[in-house]
Structures are given as C-alpha cells and as structure tokens.
N, C-alpha and C. Protein backbone atom coordinates (compact mmCIF):
# COMPACT_ATOMS: atom_id res chain seq x y z
N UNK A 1 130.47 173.11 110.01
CA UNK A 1 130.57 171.87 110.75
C UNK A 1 131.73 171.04 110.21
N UNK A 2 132.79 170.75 111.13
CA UNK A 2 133.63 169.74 110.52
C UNK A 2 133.27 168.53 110.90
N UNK A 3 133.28 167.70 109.69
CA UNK A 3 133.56 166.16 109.35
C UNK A 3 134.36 165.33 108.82
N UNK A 4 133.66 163.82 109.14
CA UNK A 4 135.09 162.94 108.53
C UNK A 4 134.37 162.90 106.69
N UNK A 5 135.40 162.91 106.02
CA UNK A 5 135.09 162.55 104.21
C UNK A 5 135.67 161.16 104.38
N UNK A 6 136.76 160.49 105.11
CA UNK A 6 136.71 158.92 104.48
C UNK A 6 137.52 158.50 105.43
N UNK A 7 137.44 157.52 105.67
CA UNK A 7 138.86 156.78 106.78
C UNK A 7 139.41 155.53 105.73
N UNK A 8 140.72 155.83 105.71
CA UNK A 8 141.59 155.36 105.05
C UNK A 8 142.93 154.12 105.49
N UNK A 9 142.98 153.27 104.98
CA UNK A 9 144.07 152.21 105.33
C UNK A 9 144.96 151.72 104.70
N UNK A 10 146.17 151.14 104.76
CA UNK A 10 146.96 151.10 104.26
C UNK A 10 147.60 149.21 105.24
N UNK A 11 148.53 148.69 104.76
CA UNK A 11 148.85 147.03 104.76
C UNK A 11 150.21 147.70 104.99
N UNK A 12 151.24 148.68 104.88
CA UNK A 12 152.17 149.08 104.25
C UNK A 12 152.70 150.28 104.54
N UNK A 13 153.87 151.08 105.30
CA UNK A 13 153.98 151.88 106.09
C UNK A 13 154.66 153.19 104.11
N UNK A 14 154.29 154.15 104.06
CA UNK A 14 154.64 154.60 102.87
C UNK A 14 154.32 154.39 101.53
N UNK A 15 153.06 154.02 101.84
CA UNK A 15 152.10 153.93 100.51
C UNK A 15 150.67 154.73 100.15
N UNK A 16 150.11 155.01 99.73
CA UNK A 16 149.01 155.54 99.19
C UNK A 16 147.63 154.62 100.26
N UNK A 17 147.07 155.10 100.92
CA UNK A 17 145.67 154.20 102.30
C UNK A 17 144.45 154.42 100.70
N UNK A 18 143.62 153.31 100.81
CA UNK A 18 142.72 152.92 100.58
C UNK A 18 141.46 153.34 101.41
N UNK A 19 140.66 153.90 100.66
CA UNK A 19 139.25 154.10 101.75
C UNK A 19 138.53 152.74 102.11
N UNK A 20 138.03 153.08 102.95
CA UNK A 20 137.21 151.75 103.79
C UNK A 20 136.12 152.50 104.07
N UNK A 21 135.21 151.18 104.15
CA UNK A 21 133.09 151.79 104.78
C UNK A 21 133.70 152.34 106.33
N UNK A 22 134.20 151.91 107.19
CA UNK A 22 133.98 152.59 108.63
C UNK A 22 135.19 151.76 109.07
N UNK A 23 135.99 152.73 109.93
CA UNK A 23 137.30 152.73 110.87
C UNK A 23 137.10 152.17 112.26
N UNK A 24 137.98 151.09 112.78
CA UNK A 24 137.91 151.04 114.39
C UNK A 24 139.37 151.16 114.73
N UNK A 25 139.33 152.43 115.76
CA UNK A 25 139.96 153.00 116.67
C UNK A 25 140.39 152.50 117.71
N UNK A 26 141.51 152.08 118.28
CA UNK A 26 141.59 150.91 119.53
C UNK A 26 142.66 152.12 120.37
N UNK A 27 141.87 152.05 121.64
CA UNK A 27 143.22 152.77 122.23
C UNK A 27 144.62 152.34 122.68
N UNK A 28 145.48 153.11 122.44
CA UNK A 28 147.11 152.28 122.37
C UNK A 28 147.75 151.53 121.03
N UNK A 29 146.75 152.35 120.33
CA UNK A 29 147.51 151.53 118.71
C UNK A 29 146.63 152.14 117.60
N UNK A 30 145.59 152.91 117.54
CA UNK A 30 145.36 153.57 116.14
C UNK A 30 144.50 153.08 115.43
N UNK A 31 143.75 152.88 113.93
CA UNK A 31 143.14 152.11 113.35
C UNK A 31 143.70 150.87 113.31
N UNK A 32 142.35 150.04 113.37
CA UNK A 32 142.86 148.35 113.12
C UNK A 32 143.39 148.65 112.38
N UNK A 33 144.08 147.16 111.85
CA UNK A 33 145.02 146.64 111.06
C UNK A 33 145.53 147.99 110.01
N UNK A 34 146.01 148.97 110.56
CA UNK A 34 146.83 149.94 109.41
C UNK A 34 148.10 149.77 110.28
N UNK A 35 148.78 150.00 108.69
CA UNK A 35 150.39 149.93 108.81
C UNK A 35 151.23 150.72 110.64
N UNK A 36 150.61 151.70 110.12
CA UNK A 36 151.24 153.04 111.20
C UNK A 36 150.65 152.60 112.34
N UNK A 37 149.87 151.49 112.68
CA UNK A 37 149.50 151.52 114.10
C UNK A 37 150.53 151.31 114.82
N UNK A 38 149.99 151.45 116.06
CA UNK A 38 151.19 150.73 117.28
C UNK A 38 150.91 151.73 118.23
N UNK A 39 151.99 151.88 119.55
CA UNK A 39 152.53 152.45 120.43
C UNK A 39 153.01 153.20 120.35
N UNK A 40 152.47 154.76 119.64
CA UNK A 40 153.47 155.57 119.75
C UNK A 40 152.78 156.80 119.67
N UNK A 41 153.31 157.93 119.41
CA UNK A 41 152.65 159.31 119.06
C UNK A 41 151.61 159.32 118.07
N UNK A 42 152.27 158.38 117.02
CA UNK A 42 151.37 159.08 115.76
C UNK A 42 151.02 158.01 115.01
N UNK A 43 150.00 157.60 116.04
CA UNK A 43 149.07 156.77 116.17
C UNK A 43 147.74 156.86 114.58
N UNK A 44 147.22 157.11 114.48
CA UNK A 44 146.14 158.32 113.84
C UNK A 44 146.87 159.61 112.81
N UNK A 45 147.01 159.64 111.59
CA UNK A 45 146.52 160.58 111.15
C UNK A 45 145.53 161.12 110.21
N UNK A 46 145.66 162.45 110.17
CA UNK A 46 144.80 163.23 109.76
C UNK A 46 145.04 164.49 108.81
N UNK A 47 144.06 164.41 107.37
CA UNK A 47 144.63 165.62 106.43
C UNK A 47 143.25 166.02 106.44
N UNK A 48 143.01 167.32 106.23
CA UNK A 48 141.96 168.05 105.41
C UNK A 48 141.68 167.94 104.01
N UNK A 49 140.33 168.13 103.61
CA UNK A 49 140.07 167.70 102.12
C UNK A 49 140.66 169.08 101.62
N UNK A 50 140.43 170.43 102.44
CA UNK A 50 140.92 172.01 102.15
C UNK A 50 142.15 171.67 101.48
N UNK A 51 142.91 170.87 102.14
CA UNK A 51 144.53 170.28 101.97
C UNK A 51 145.00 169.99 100.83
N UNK A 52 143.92 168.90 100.26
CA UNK A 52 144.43 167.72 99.57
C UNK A 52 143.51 168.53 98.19
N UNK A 53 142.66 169.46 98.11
CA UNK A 53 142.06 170.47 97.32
C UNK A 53 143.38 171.64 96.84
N UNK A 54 144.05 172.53 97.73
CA UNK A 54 145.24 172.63 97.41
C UNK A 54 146.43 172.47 96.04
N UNK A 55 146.10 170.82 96.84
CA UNK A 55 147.34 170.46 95.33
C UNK A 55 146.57 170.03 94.00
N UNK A 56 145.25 169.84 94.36
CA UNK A 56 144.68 170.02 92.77
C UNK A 56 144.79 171.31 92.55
N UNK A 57 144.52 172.44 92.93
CA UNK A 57 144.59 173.42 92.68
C UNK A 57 145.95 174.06 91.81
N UNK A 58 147.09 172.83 92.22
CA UNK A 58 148.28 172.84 91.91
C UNK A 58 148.56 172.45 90.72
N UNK A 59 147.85 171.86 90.34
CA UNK A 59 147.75 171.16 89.13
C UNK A 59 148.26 169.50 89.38
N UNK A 60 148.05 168.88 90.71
CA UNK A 60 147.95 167.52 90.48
C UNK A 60 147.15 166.87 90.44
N UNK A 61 147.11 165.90 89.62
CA UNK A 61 145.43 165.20 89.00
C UNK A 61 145.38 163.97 89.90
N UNK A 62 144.03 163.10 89.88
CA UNK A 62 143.89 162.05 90.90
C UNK A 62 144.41 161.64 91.82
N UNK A 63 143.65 162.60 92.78
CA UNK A 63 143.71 163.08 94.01
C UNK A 63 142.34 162.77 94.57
N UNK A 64 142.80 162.02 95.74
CA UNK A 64 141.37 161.55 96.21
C UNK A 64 141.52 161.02 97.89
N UNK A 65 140.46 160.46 98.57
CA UNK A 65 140.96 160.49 99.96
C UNK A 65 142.20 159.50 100.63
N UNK A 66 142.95 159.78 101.02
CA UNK A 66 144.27 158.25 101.32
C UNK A 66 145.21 158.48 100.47
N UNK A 67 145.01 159.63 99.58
CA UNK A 67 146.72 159.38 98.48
C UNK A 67 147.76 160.16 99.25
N UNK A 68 147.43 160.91 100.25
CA UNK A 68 148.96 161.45 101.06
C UNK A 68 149.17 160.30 102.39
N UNK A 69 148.65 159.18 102.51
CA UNK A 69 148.38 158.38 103.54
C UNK A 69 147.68 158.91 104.74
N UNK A 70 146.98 159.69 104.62
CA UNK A 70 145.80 159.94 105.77
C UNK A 70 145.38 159.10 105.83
N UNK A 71 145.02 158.49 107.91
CA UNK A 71 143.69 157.54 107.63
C UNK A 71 142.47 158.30 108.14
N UNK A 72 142.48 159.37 108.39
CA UNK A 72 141.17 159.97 108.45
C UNK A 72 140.93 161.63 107.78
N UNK A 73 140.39 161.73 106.49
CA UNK A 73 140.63 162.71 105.42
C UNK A 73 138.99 163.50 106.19
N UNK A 74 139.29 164.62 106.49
CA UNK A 74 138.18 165.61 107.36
C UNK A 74 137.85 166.82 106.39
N UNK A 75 137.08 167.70 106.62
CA UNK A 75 136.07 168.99 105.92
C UNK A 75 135.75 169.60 107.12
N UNK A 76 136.09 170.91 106.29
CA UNK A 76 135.36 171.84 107.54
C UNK A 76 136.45 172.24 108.80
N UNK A 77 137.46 171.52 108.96
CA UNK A 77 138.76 172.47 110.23
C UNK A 77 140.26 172.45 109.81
N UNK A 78 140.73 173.67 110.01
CA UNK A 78 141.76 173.86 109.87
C UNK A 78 142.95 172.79 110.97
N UNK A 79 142.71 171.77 110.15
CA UNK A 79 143.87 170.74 111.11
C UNK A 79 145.19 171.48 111.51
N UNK A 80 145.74 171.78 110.60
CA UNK A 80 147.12 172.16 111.00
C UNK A 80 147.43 173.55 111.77
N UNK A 81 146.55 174.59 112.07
CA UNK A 81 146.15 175.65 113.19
C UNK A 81 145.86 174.63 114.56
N UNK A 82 145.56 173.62 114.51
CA UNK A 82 145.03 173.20 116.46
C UNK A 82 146.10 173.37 116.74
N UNK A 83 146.60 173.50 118.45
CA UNK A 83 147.36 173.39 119.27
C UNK A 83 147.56 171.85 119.88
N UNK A 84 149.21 171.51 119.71
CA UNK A 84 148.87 170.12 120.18
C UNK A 84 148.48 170.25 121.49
N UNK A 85 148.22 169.14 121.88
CA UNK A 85 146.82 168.73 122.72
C UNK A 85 145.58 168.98 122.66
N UNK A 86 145.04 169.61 121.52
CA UNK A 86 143.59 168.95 120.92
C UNK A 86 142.75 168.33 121.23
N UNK A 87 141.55 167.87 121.58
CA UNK A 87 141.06 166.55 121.23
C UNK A 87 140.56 166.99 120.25
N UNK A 88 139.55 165.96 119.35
CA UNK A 88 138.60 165.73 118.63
C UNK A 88 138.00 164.52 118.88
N UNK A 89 136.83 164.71 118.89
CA UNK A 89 135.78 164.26 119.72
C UNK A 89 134.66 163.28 118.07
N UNK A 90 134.85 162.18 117.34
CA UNK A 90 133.68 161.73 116.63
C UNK A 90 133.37 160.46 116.99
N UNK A 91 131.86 160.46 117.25
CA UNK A 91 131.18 159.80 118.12
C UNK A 91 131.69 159.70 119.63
N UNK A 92 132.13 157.86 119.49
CA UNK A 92 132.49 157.52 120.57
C UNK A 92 134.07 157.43 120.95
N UNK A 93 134.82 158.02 119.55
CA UNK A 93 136.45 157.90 119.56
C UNK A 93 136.82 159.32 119.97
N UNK A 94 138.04 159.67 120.86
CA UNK A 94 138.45 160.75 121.27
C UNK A 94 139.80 160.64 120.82
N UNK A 95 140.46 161.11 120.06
CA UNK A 95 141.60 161.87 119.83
C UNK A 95 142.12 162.62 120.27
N UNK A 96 143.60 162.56 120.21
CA UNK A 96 144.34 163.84 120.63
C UNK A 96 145.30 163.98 120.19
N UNK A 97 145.31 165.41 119.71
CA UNK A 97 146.52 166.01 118.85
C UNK A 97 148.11 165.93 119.53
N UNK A 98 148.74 164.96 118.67
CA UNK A 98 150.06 164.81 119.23
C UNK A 98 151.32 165.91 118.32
N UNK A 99 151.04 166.07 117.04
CA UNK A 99 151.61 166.61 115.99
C UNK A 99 151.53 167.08 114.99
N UNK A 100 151.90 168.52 114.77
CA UNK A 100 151.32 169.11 113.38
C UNK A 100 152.73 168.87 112.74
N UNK A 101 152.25 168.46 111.48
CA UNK A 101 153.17 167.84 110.58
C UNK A 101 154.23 166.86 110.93
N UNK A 102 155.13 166.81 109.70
CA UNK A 102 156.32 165.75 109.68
C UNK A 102 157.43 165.96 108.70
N UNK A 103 158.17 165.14 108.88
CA UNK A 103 159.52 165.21 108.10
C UNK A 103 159.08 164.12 107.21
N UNK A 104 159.09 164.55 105.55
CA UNK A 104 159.05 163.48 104.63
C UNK A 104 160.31 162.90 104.43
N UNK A 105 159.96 161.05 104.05
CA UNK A 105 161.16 160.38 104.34
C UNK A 105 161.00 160.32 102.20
N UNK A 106 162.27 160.05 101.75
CA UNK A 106 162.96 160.37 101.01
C UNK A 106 162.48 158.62 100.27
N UNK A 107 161.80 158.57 99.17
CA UNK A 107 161.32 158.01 97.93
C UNK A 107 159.93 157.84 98.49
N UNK A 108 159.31 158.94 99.33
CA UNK A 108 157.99 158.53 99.03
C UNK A 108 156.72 158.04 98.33
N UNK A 109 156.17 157.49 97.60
CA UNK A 109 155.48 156.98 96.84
C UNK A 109 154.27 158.06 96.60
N UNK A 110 154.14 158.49 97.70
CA UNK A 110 153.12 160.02 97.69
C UNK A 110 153.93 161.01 96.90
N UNK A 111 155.07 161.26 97.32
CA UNK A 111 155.84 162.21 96.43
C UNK A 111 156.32 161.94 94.87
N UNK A 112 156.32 161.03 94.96
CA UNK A 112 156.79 160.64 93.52
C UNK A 112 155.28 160.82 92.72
N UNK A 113 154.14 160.06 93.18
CA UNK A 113 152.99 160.24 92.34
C UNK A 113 152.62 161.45 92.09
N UNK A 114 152.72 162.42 93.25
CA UNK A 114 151.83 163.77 93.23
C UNK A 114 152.85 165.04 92.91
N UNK A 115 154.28 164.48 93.18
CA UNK A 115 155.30 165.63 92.79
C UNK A 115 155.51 166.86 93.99
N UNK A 116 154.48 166.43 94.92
CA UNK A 116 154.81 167.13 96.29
C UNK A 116 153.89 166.63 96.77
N UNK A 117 153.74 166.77 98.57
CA UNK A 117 153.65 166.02 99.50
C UNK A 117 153.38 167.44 100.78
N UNK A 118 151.75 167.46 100.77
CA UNK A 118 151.09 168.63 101.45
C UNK A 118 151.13 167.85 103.17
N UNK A 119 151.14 166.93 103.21
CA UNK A 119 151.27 166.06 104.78
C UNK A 119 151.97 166.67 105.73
N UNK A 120 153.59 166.74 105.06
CA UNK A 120 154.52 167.55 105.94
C UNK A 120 154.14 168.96 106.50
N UNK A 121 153.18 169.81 105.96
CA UNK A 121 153.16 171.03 106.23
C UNK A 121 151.72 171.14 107.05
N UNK A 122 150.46 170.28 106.15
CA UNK A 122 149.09 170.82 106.93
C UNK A 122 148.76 169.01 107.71
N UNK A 123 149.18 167.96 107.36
CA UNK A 123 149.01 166.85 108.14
C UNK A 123 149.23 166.68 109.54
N UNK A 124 147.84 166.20 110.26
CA UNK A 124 148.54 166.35 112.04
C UNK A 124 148.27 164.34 112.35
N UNK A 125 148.91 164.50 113.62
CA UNK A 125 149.05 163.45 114.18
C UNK A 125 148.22 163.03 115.57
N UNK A 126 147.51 162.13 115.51
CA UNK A 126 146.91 162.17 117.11
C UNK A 126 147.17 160.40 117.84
N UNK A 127 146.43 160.31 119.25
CA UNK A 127 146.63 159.15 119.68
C UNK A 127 144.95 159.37 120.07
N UNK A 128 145.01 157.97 120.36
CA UNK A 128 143.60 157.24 120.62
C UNK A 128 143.28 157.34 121.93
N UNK A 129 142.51 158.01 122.78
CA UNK A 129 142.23 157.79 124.28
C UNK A 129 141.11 156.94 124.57
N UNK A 130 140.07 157.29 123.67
CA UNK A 130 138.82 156.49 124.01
C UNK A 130 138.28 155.87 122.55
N UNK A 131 138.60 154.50 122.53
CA UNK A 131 137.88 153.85 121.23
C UNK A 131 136.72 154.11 120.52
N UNK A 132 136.18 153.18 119.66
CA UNK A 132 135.24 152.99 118.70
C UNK A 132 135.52 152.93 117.52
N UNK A 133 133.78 152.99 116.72
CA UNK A 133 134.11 152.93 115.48
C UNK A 133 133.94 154.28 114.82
N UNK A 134 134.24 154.72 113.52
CA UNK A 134 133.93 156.06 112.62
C UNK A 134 133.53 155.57 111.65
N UNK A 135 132.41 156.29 111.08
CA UNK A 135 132.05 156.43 109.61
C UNK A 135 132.28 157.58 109.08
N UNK A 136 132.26 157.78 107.46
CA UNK A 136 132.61 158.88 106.71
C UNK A 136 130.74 159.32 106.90
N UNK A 137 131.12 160.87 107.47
CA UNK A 137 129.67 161.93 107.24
C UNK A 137 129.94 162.37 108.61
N UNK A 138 130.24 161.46 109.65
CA UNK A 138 130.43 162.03 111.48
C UNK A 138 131.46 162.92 111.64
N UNK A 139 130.04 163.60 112.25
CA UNK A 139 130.68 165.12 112.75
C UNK A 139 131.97 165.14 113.71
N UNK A 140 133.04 165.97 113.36
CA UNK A 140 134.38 165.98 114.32
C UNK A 140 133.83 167.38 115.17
N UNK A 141 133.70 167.07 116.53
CA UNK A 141 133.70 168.16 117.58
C UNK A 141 135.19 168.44 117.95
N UNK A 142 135.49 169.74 117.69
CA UNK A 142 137.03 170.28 118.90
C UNK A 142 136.96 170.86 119.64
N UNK A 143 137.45 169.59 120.80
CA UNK A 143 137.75 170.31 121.83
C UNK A 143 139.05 171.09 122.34
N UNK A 144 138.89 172.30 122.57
CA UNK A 144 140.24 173.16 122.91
C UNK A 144 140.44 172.83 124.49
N UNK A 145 141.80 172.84 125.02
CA UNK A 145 141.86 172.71 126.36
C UNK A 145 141.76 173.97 126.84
C-alpha cells in the first residue's frame, strides 16, 4: 500500500521544507503557503522515503522528511517509474503527474548539506485538480490512464 510519511513546507524557494501535522492542497497553486506554490507545472512535489533511504544508504546522515524539499515524502510507490499524467488520488486531493525529475540549480542548500541531491533523478512533480486536506498515514491510490 502506498502512503503519505509527511507533508512538508518551506517559507523559501531552495531550502530544506519542514514537516507539518496536515497539508491543504488548493487547486491552481499547490500547498498553502509553500514557497513553490503558484501557477505552474510543478505545483506539488513529491519524493519517496525508498529515495531519501538511498542516500542514507550512501552514507548521508540526518536525513529525514523535507531535507530534499519534498512537500509530500510517500512509502510504498515507485514515484519516478509513473508516466506523466498520473493521478494520485489521497483522500479528497487529486494530483497529477506533471514531471519526473529536474535540473538542480547550482548552490543548493540540499546539495551542499547532503553532498548530493536524489530529487533530480527519483523526485516527480504534480498539479492540483481537486483540493483538500492530507495527513501523514493516507493512503495514495494510482491512478494509471
């Protein structure tokens, strides 16, 4: 079963997101008040804990949910295998996969702390179609088109 492990925020576009008790999703702009909201593709993102397990594995230490700036850190699906156009379906918020990965921008604060930066390769991107709120434990349904 995949789930959410934490929804994460950030004040600050290129910094390390902070976990929060529960996320609201607005359609046409992403989690409240996080940096990356707005009007655009990549509205929402999203890392796997598989992911962010990885680079401990790597040998980087304190590592925890929000240090690659995910705001929604998941268990249980291979994020970066969906096909864009995706949904994911928790609760009453619907997502949709706009982008697997990204181009890291150059003095990242993620990169500098962790010495590499797993976002670019397994991090995806979605937009908001249908609001609400999320808590960490709710089940992510995927839907394939």
């Amino acid at each position: 079963m995949a789930k959410v492990v934490a929804i994460n925020i950030s004040e600050a576009k290129g910094v390390i997101k902070k976990p929060i008790e529960k996320g609201e999703f607005l359609v046409g702009f992403g989690l409240r008040e996080d940096a990356h909201g707005g009007d655009w593709h990549r509205q929402v993102s999203l890392l796997g804990q598989e992911s962010i397990d990885k680079m401990t594995d790597r040998g980087a230490q304190d590592l925890s949910a929000g240090v690659f700036a995910e705001n929604i850190t998941t268990e249980g699906v291979d994020l970066y295998k969906l096909p864009i156009g995706t949904k994911l379906r928790i609760q009453d918020v619907l997502l949709e996969v706009t982008q697997i990965g990204k181009e890291c921008h150059r003095g990242c604060e993620i990169l500098k702390k962790v010495g590499d930066c797993v976002m670019p390769r397994e991090g995806i991107f979605a937009v908001v179609l249908e609001g609400g709120i999320v808590y960490p434990g709710q089940e992510i349904e995927v839907l394939y088109n």
